[in-house]
Every structure is written in structure tokens, then in C-alpha cells.
PDB file of N, CA and C in Angstrom:
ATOM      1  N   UNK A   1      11.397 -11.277  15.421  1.00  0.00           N
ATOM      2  CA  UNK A   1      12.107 -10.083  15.014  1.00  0.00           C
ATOM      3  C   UNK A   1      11.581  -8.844  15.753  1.00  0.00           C
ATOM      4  N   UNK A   2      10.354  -8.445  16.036  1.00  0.00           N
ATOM      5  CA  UNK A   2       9.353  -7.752  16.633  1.00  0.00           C
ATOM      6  C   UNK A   2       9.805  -7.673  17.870  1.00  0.00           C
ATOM      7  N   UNK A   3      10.040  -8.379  18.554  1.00  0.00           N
ATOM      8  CA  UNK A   3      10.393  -8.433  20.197  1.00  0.00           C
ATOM      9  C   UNK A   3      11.953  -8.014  20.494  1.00  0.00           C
ATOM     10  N   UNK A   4      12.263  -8.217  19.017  1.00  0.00           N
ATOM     11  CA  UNK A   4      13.837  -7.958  19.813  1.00  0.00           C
ATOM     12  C   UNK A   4      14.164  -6.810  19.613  1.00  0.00           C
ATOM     13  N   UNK A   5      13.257  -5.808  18.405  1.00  0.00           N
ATOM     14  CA  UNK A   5      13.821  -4.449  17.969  1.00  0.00           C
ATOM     15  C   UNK A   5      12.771  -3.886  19.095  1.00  0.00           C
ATOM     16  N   UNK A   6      11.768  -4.332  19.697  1.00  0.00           N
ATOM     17  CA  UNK A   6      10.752  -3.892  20.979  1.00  0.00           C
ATOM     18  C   UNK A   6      11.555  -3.673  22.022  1.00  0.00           C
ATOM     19  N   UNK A   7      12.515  -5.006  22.118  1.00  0.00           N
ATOM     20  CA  UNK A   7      13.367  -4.761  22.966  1.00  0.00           C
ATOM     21  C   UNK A   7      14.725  -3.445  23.242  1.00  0.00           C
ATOM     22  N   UNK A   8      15.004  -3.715  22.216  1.00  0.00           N
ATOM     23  CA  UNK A   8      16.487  -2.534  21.770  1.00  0.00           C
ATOM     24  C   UNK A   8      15.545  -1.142  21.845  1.00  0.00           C
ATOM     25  N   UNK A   9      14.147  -0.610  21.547  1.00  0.00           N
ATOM     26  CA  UNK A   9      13.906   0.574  21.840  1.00  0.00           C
ATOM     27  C   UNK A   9      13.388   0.895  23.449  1.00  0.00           C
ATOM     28  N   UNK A  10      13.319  -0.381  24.588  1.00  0.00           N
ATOM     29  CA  UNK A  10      13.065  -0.221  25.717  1.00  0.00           C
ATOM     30  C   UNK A  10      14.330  -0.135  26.216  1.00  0.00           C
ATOM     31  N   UNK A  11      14.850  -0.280  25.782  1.00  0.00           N
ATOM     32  CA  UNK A  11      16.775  -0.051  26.379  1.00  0.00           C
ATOM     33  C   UNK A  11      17.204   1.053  26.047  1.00  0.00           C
ATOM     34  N   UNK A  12      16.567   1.900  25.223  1.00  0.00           N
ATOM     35  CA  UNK A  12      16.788   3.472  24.962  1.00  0.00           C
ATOM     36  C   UNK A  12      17.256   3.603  23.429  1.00  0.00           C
ATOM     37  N   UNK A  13      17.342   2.741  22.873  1.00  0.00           N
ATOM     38  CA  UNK A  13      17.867   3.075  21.291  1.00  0.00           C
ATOM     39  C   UNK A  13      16.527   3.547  20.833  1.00  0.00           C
ATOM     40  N   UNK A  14      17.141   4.627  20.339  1.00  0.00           N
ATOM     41  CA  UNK A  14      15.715   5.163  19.314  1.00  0.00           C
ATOM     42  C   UNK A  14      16.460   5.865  17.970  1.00  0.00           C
ATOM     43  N   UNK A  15      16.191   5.481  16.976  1.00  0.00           N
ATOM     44  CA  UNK A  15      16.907   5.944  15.647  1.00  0.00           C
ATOM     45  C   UNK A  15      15.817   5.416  14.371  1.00  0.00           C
ATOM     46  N   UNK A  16      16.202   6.244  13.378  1.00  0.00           N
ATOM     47  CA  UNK A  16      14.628   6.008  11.894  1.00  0.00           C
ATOM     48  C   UNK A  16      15.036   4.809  11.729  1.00  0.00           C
ATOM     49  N   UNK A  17      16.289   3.900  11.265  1.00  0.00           N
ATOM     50  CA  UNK A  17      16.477   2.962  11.054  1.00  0.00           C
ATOM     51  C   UNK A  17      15.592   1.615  11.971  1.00  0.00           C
ATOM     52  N   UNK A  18      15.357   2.330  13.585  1.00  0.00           N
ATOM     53  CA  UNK A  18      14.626   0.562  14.209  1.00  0.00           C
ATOM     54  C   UNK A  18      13.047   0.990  14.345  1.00  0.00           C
ATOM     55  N   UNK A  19      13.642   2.341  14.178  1.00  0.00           N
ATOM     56  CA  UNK A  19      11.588   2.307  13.951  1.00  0.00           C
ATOM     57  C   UNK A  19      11.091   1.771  12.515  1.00  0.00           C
ATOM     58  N   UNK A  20      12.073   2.326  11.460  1.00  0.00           N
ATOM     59  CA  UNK A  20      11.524   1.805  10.519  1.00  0.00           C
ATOM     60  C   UNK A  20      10.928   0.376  10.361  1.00  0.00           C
ATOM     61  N   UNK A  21      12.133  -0.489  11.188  1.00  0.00           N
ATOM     62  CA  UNK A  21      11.851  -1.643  11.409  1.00  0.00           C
ATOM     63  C   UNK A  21      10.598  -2.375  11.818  1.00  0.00           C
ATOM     64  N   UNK A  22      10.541  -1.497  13.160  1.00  0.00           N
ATOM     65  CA  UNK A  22       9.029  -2.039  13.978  1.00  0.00           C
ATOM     66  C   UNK A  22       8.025  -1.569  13.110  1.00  0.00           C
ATOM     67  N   UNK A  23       7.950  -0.381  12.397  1.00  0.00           N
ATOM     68  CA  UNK A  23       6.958  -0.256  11.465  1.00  0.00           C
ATOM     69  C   UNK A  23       6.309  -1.094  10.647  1.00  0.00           C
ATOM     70  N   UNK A  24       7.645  -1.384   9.577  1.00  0.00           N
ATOM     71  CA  UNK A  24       7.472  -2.559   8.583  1.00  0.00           C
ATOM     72  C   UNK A  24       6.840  -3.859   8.996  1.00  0.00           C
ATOM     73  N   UNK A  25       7.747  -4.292  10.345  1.00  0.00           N
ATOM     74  CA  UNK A  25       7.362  -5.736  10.791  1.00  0.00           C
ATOM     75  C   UNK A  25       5.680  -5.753  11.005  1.00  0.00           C
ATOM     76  N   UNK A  26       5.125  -4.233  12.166  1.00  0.00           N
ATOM     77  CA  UNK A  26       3.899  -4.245  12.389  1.00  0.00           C
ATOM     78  C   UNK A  26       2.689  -4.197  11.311  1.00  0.00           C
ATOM     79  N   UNK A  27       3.210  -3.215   9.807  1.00  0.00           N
ATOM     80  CA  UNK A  27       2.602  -3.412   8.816  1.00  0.00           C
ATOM     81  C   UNK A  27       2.471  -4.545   8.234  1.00  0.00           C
ATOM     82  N   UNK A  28       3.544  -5.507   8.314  1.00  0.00           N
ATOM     83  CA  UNK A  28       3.600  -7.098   7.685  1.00  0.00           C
ATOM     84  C   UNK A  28       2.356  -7.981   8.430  1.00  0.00           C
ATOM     85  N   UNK A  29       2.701  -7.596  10.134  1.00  0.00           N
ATOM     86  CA  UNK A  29       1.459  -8.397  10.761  1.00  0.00           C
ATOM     87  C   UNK A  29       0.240  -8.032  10.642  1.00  0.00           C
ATOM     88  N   UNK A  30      -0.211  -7.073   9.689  1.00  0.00           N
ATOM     89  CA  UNK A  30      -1.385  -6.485   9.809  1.00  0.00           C
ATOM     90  C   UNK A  30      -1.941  -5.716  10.843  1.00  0.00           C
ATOM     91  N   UNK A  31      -0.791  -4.742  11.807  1.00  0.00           N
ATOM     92  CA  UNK A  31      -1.126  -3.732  12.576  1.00  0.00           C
ATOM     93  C   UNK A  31      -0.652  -2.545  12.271  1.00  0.00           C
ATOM     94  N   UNK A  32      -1.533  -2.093  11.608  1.00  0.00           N
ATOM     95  CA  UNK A  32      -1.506  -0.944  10.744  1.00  0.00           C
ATOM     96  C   UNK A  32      -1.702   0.096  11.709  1.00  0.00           C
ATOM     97  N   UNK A  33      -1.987   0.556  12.851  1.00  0.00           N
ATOM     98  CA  UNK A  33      -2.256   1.669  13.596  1.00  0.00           C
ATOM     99  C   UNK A  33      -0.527   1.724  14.578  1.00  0.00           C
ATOM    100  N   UNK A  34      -0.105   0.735  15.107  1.00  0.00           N
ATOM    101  CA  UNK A  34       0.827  -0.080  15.627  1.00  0.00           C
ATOM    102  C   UNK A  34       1.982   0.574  14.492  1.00  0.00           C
ATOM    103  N   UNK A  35       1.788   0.574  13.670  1.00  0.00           N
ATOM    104  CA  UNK A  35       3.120   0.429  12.509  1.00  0.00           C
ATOM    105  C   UNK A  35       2.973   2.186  12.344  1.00  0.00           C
ATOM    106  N   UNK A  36       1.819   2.907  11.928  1.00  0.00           N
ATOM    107  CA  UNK A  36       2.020   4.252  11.730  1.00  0.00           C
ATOM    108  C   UNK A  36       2.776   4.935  13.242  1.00  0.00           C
ATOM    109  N   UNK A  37       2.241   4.723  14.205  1.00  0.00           N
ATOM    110  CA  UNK A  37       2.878   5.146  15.028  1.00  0.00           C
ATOM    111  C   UNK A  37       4.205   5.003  15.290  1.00  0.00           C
ATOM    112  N   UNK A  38       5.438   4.057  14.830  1.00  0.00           N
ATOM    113  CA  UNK A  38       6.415   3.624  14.392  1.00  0.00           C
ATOM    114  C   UNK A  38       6.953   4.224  13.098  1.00  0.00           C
ATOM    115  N   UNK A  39       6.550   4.837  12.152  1.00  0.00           N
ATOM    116  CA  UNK A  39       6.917   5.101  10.991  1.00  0.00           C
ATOM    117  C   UNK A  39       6.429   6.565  11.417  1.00  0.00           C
ATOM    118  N   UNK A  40       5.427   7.173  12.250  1.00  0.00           N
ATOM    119  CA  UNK A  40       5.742   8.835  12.351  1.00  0.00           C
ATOM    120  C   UNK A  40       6.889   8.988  12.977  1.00  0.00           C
ATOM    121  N   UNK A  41       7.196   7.979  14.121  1.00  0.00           N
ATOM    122  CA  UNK A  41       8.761   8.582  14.615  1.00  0.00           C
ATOM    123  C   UNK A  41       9.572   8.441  13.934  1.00  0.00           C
ATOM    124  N   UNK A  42       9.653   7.704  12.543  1.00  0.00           N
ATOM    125  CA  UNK A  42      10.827   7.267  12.039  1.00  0.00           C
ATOM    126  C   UNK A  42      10.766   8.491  11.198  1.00  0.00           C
ATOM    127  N   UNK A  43      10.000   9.278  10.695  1.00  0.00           N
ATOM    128  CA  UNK A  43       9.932  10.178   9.508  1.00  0.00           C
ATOM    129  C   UNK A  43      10.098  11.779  10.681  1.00  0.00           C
ATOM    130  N   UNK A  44       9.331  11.615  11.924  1.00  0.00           N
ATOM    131  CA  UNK A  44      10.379  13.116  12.660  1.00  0.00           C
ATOM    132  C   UNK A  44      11.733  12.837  12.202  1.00  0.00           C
ATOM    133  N   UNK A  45      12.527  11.857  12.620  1.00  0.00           N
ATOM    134  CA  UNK A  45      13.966  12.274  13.167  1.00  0.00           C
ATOM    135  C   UNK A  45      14.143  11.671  12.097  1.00  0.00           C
ATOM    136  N   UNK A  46      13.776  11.225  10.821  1.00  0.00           N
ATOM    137  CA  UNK A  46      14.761  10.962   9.169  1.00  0.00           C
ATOM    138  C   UNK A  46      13.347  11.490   8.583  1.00  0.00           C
ATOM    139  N   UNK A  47      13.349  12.896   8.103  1.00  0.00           N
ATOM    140  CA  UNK A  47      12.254  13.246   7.155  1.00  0.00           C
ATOM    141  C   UNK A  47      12.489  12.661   5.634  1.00  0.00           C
ATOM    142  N   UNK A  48      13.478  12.604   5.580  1.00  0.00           N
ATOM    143  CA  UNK A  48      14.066  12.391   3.921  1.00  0.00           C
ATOM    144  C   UNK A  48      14.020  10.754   4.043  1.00  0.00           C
ATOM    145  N   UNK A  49      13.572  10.164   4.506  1.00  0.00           N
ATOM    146  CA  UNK A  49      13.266   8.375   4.636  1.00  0.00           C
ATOM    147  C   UNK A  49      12.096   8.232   4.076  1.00  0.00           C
ATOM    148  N   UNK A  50      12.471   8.204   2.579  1.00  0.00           N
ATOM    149  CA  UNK A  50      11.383   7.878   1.386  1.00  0.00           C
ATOM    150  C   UNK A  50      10.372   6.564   2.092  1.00  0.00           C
ATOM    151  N   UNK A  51      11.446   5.609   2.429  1.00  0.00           N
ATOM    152  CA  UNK A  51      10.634   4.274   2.086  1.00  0.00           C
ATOM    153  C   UNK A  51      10.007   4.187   3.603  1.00  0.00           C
ATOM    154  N   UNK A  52      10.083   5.384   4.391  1.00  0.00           N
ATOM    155  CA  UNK A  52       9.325   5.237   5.333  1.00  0.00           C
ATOM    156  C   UNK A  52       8.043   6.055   5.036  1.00  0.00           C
ATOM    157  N   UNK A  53       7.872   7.465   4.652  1.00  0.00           N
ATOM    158  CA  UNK A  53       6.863   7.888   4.245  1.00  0.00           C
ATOM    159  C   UNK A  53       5.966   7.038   3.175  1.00  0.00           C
ATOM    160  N   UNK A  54       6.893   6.161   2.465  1.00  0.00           N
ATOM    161  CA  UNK A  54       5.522   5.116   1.427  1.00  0.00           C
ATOM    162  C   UNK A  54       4.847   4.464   2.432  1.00  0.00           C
ATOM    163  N   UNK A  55       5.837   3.863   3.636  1.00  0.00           N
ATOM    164  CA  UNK A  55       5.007   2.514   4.310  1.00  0.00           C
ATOM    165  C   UNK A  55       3.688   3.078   5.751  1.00  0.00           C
ATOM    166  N   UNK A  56       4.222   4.519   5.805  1.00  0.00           N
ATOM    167  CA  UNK A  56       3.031   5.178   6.725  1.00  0.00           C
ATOM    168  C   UNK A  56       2.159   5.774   5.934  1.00  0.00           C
ATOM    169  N   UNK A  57       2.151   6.276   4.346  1.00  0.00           N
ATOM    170  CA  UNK A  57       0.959   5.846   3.868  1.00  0.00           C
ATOM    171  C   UNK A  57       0.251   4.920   3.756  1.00  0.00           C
ATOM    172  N   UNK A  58       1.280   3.606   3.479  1.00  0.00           N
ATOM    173  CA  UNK A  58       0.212   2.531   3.393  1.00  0.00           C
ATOM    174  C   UNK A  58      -0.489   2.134   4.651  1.00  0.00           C
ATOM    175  N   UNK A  59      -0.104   2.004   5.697  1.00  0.00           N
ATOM    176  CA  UNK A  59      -0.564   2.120   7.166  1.00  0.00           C
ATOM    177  C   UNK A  59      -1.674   3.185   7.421  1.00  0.00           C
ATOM    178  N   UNK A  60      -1.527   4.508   6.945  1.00  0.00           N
ATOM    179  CA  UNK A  60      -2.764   5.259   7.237  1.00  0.00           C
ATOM    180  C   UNK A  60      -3.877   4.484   6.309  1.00  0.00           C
ATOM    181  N   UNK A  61      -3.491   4.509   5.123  1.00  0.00           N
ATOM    182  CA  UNK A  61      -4.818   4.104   3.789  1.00  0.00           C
ATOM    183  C   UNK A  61      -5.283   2.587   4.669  1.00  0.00           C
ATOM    184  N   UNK A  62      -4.835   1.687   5.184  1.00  0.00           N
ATOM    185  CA  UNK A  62      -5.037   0.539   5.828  1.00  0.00           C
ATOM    186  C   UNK A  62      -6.465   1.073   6.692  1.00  0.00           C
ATOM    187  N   UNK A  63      -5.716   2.013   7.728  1.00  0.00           N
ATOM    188  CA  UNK A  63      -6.944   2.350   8.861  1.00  0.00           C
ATOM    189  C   UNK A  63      -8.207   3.200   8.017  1.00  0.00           C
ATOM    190  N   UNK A  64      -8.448   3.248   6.744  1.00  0.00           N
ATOM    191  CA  UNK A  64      -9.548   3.771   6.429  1.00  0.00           C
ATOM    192  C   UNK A  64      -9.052   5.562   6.055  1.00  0.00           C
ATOM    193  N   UNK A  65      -8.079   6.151   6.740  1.00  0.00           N
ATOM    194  CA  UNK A  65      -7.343   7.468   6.754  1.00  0.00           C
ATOM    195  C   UNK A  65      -6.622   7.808   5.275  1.00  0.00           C
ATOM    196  N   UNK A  66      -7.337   8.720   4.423  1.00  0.00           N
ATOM    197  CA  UNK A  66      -7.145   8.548   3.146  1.00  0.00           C
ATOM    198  C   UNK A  66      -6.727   9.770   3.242  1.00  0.00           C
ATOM    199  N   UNK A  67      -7.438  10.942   3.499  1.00  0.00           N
ATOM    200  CA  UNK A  67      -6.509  11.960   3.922  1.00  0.00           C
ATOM    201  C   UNK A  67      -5.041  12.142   4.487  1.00  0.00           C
ATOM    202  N   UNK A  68      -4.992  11.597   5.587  1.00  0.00           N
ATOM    203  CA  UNK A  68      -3.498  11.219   6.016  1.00  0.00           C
ATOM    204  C   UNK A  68      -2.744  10.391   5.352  1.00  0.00           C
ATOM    205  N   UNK A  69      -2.959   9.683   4.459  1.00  0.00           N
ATOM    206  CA  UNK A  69      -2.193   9.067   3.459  1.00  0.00           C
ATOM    207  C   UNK A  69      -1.856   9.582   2.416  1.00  0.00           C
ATOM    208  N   UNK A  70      -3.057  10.168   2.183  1.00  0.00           N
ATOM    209  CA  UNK A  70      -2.383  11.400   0.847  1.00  0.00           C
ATOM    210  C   UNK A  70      -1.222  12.362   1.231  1.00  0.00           C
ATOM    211  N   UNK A  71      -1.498  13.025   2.487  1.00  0.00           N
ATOM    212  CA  UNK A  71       0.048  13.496   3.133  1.00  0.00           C
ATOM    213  C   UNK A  71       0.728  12.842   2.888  1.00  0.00           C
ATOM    214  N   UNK A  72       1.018  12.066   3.536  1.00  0.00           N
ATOM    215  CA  UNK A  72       2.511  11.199   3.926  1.00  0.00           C
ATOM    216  C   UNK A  72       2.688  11.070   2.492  1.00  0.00           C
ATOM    217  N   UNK A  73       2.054  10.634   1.563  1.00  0.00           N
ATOM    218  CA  UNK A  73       2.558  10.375   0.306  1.00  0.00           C
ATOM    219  C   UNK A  73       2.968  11.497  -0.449  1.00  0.00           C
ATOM    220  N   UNK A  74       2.564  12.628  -0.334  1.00  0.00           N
ATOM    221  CA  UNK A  74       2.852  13.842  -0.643  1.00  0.00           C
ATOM    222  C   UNK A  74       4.011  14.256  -0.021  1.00  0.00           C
ATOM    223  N   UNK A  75       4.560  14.397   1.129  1.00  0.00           N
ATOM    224  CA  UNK A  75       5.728  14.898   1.854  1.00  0.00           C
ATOM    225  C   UNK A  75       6.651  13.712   1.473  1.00  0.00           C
ATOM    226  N   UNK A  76       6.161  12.267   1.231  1.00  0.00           N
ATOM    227  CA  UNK A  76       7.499  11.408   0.887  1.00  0.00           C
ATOM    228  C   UNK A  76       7.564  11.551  -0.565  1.00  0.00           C
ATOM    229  N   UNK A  77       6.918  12.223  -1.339  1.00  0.00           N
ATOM    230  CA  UNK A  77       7.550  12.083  -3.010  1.00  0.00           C
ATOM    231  C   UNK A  77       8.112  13.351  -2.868  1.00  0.00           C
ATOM    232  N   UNK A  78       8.043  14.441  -1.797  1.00  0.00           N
ATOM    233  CA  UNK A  78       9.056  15.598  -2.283  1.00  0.00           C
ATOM    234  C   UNK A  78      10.333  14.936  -1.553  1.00  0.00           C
ATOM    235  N   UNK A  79      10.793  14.176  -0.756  1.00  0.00           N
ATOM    236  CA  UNK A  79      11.517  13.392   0.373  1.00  0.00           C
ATOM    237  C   UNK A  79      12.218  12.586  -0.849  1.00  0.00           C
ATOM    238  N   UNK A  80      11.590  11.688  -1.498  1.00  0.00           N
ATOM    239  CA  UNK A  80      11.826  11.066  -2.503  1.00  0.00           C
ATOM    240  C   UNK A  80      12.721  11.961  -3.609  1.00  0.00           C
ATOM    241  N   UNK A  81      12.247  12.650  -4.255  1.00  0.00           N
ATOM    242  CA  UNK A  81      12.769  13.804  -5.624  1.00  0.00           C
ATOM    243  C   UNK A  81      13.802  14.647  -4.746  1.00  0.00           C
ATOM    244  N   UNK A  82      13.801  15.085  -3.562  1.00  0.00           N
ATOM    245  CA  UNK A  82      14.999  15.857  -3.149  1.00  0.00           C
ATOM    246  C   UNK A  82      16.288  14.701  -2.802  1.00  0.00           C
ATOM    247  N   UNK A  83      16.023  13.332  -2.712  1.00  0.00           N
ATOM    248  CA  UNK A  83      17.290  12.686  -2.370  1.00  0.00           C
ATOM    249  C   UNK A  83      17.410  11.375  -3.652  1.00  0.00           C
ATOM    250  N   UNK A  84      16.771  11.659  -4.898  1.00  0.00           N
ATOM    251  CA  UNK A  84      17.088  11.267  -6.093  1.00  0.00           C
ATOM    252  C   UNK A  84      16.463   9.634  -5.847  1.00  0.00           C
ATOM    253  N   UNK A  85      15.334   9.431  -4.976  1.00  0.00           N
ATOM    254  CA  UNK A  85      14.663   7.923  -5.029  1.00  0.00           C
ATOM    255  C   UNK A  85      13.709   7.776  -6.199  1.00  0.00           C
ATOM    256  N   UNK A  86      14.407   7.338  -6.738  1.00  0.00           N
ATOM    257  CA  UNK A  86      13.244   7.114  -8.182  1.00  0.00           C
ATOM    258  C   UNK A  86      12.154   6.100  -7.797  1.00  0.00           C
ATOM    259  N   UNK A  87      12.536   4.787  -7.353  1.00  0.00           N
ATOM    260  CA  UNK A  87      11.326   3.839  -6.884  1.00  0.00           C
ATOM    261  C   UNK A  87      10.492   4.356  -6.305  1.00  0.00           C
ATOM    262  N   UNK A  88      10.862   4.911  -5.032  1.00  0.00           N
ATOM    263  CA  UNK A  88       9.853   5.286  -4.203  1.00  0.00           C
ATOM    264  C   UNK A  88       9.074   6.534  -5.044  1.00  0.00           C
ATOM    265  N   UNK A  89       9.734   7.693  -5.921  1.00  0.00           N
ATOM    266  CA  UNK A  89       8.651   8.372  -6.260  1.00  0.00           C
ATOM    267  C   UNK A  89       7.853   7.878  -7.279  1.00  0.00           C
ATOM    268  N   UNK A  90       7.875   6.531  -7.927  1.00  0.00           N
ATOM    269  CA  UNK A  90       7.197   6.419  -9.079  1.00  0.00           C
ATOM    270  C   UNK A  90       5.988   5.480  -8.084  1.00  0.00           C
ATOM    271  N   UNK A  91       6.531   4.803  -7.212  1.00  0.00           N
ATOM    272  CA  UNK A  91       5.463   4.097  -6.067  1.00  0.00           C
ATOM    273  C   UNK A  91       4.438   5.218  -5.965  1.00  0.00           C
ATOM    274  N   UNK A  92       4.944   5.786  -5.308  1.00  0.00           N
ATOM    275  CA  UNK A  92       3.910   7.069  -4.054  1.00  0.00           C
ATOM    276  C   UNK A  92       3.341   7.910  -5.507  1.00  0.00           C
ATOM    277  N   UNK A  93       3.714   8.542  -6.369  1.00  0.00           N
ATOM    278  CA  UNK A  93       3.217   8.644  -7.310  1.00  0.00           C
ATOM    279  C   UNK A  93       1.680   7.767  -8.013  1.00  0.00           C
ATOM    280  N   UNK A  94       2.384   6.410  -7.781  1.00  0.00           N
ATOM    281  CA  UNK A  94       0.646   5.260  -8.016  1.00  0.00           C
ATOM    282  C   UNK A  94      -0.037   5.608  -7.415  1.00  0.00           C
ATOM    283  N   UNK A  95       0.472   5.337  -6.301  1.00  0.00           N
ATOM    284  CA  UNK A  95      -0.389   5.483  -4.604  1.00  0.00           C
ATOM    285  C   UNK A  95      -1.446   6.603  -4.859  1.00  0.00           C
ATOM    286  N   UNK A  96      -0.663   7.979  -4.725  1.00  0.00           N
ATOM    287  CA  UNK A  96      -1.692   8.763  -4.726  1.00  0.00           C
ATOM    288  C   UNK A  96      -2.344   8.963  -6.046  1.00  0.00           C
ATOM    289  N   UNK A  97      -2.188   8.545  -7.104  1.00  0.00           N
ATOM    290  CA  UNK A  97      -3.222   8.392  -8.433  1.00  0.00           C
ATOM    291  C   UNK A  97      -4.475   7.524  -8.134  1.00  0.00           C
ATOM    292  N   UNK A  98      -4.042   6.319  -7.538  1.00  0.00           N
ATOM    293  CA  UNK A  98      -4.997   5.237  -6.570  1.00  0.00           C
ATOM    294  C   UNK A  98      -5.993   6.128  -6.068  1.00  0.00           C
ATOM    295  N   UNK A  99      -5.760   6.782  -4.647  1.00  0.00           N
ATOM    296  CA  UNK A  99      -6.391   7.476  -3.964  1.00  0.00           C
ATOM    297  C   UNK A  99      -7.431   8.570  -5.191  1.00  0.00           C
ATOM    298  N   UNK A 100      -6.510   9.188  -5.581  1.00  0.00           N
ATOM    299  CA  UNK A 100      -7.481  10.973  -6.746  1.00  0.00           C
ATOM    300  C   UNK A 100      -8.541   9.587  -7.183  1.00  0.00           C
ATOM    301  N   UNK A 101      -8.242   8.480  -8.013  1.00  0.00           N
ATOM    302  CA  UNK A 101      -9.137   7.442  -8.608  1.00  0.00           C
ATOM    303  C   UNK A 101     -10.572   7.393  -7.929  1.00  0.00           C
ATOM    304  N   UNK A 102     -10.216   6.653  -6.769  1.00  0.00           N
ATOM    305  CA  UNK A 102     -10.801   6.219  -5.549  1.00  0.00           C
ATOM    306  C   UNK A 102     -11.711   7.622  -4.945  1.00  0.00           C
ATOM    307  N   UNK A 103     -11.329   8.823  -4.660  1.00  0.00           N
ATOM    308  CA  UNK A 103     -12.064   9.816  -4.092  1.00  0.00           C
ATOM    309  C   UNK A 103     -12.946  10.357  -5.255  1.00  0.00           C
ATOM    310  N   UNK A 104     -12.536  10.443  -6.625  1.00  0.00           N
ATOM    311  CA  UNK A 104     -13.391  10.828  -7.851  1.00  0.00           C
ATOM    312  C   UNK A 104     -14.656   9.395  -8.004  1.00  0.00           C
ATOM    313  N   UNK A 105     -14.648   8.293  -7.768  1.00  0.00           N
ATOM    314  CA  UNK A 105     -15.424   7.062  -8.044  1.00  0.00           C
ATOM    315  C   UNK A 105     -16.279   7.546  -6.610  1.00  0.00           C
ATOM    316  N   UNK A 106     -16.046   8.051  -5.081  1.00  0.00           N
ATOM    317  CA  UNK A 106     -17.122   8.244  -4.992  1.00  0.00           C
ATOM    318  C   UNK A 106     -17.694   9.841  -4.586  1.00  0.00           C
ATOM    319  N   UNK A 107     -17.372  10.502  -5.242  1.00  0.00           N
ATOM    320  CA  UNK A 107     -18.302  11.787  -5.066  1.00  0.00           C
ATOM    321  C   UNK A 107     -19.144  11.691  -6.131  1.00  0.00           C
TER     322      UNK A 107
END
């Protein structure tokens, strides 16, 4: 699946929809640096692409980047609440409760 949407963006298609794609697929394979870079282009040119701002948080929080995940999760639950995604804001909502958890356990 990877090679062929690799392919369609070396032929010049570029749109949030196939990045989203290569994102997801690269997050599935466990290339989490690979996949954010795929999911920031997908969130320039579709800011309001909830379920892309969840999956480049999860991709930053992957690389250790907890800060940058708290963004993305922050800009996709207002992304989320301005285009009425309830899943995604009650997700990214966990997410970053996870994280406040996680940064209070170690200071």
C-alpha cells in the first residue's frame, strides 16, 4: 500500500487525503518520524483534519516529543470542536490528560 501512495506523490499528487495515508501506513509500520513528516503536510494544506492531528500526535509522543504532541493535540481538538468531531475530541482530550498525568508523575 506504502509504495503505491509513494508512488502517486512522486508523480506530483499531493493532497491531505494521500498524505494522510502515508502517514497512517508509516505509523502502522512503526516509523514514527517517517509518518509525522507525512501528517505535518497533511495538516498544512487540511488544518481542520482532526484524525490527522490525533495521528501526528501520536507519532510525535512515539519519538519521545511530548511537547510537540501536546501541540498537535491541542490545535487538533480546536480542529476537532470547530468541525463537530466528537471522537476525535474525546480521543485527543485522553491523549493530552495522558501526557498532564505523565509530566506531573515526573517532576
Amino acid at each position: 500500500m506504502l509504495e503505491g501512495l509513494e508512488k502517486m506523490l512522486a508523480k506530483g499528487v499531493d493532497n491531505a487525503l494521500l498524505r494522510f495515508g502515508l502517514g497512517k501506513g508509516y505509523l502502522d509500520q512503526g516509523d514514527a518520524a517517517k509518518a509525522a513528516e507525512h501528517l505535518r503536510r497533511c495538516v498544512e494544506q487540511d488544518p481542520k483534519y482532526s484524525a490527522a492531528w490525533k495521528l501526528l500526535g501520536k507519532a510525535l509522543e512515539t519519538q519521545g516529543d511530548h511537547a510537540a504532541a501536546r501541540a498537535a493535540w491541542t490545535d487538533g481538538l480546536a480542529a476537532a470542536q470547530a468541525h463537530g468531531d466528537k471522537q476525535a475530541e474525546k480521543e485527543m482530550t485522553v491523549f493530552l490528560k495522558r501526557l498532564d498525568k505523565r509530566d506531573a508523575a515526573s517532576t
